[in-house]
C-alpha atoms as a PDB file:
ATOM      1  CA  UNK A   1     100.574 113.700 123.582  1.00  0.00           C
ATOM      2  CA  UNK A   2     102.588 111.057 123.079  1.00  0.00           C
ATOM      3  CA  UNK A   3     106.793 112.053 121.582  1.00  0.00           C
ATOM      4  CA  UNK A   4     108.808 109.761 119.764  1.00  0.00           C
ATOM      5  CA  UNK A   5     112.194 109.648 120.072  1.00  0.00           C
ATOM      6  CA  UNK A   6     113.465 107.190 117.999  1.00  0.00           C
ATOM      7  CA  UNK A   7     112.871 103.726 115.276  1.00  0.00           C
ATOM      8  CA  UNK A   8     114.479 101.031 115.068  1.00  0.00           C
ATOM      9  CA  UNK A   9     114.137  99.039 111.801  1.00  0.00           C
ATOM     10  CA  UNK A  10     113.838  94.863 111.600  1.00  0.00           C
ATOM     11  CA  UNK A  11     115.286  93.952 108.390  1.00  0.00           C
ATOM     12  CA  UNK A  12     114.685  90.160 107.263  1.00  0.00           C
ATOM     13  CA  UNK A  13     117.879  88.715 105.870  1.00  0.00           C
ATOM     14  CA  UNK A  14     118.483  85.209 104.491  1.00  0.00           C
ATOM     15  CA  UNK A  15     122.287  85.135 106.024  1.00  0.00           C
ATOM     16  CA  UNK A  16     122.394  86.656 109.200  1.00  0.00           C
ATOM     17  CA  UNK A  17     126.189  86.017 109.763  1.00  0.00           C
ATOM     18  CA  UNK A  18     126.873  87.362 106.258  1.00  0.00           C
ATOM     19  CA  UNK A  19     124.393  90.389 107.051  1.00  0.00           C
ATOM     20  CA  UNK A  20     126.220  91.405 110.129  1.00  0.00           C
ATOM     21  CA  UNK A  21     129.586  90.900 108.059  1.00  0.00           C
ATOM     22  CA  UNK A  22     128.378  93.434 105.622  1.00  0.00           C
ATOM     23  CA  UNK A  23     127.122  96.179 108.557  1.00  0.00           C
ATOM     24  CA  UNK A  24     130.357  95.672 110.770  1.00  0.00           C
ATOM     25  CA  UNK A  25     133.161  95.398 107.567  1.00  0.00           C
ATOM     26  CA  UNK A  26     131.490  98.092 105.113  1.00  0.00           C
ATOM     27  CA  UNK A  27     129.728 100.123 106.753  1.00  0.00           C
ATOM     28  CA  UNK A  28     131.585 100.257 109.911  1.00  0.00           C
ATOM     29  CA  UNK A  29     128.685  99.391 112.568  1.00  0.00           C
ATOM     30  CA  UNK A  30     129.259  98.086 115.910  1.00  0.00           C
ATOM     31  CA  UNK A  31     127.707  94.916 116.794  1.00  0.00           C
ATOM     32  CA  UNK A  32     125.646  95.479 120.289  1.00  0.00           C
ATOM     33  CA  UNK A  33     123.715  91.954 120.390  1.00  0.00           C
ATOM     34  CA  UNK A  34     122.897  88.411 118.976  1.00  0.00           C
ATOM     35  CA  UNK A  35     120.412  86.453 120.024  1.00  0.00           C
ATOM     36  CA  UNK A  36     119.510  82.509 119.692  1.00  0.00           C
ATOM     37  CA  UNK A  37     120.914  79.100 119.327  1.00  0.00           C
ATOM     38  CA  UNK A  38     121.166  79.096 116.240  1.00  0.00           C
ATOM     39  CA  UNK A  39     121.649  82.873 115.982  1.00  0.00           C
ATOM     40  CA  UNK A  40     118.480  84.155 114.455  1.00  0.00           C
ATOM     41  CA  UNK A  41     118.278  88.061 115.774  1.00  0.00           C
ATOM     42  CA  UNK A  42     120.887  91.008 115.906  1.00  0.00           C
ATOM     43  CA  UNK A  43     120.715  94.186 116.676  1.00  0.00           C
ATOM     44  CA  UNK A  44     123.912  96.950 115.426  1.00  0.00           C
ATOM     45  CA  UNK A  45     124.774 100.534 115.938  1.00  0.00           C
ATOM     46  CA  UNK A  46     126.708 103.481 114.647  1.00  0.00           C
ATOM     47  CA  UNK A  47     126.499 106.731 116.103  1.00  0.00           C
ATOM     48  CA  UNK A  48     122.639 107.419 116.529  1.00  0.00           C
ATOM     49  CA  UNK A  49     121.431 104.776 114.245  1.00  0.00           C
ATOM     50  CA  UNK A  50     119.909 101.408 115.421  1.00  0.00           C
ATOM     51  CA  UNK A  51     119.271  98.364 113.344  1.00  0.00           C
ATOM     52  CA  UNK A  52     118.207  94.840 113.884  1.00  0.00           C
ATOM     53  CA  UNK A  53     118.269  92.050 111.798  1.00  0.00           C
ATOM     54  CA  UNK A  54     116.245  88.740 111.635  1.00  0.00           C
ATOM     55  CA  UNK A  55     117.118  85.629 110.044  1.00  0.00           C
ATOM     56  CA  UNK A  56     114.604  84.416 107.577  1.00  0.00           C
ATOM     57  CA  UNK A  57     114.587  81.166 109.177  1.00  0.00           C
ATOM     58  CA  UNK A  58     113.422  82.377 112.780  1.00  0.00           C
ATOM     59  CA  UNK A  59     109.759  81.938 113.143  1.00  0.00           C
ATOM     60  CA  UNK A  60     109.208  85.654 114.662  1.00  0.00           C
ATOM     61  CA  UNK A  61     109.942  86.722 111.038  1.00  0.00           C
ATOM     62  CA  UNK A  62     107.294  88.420 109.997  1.00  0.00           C
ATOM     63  CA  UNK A  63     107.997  88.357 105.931  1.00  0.00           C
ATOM     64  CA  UNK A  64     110.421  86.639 103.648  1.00  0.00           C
ATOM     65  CA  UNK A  65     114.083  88.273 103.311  1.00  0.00           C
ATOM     66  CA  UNK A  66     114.247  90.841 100.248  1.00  0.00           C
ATOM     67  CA  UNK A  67     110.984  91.306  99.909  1.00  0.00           C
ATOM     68  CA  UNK A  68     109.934  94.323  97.887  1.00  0.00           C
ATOM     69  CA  UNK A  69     107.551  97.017  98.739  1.00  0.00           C
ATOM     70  CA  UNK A  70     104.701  97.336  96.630  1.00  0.00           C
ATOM     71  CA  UNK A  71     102.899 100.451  96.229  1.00  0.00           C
ATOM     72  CA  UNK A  72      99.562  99.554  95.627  1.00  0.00           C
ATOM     73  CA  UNK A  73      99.687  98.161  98.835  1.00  0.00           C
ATOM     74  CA  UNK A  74     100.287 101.010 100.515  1.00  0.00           C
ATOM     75  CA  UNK A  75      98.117 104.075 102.014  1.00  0.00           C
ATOM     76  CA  UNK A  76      98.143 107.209 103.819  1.00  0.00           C
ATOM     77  CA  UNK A  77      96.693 108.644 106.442  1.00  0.00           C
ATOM     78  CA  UNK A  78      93.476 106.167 105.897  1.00  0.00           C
ATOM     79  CA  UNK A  79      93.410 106.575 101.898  1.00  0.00           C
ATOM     80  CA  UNK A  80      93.902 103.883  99.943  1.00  0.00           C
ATOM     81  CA  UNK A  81      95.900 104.778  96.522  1.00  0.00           C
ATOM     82  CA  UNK A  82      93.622 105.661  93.674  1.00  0.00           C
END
């Protein structure tokens, strides 16, 4: 049986300078890593939390930057939503 341990979330932001600015000055995470030329991937830390960020403009992202979820989109455990 396979045990988990951990997640790290990839958030998609449009600045990622401002983004890590927000992370490091408000909400008083640590900075571990940035990655690119230009810088297009971080990754930040406070106590047991992990997050990374990708810029928007990388093409690894995967979606646009403040996206919103949509809950017809989403199902569980093989269901799709009535």
């Amino acid at each position: 049986m396979t045990t988990f341990t951990g997640l790290v979330p990839v958030f998609t932001v449009r600045e990622l300078d401002r983004s890590i600015g927000f992370y490091v000055e408000h909400l008083d995470f640590e900075l571990d890593f940035v990655y690119g030329t230009p810088e297009v991937y971080a990754g930040l830390f406070k106590n047991a939390v992990t997050l990374h960020l990708i810029a928007e403009s990388s093409p690894n992202a995967s979606q646009q930057a403040g996206r919103r979820w949509e809950p017809e989109h989403a199902h569980r455990r093989g269901r799709r939503p009535p």
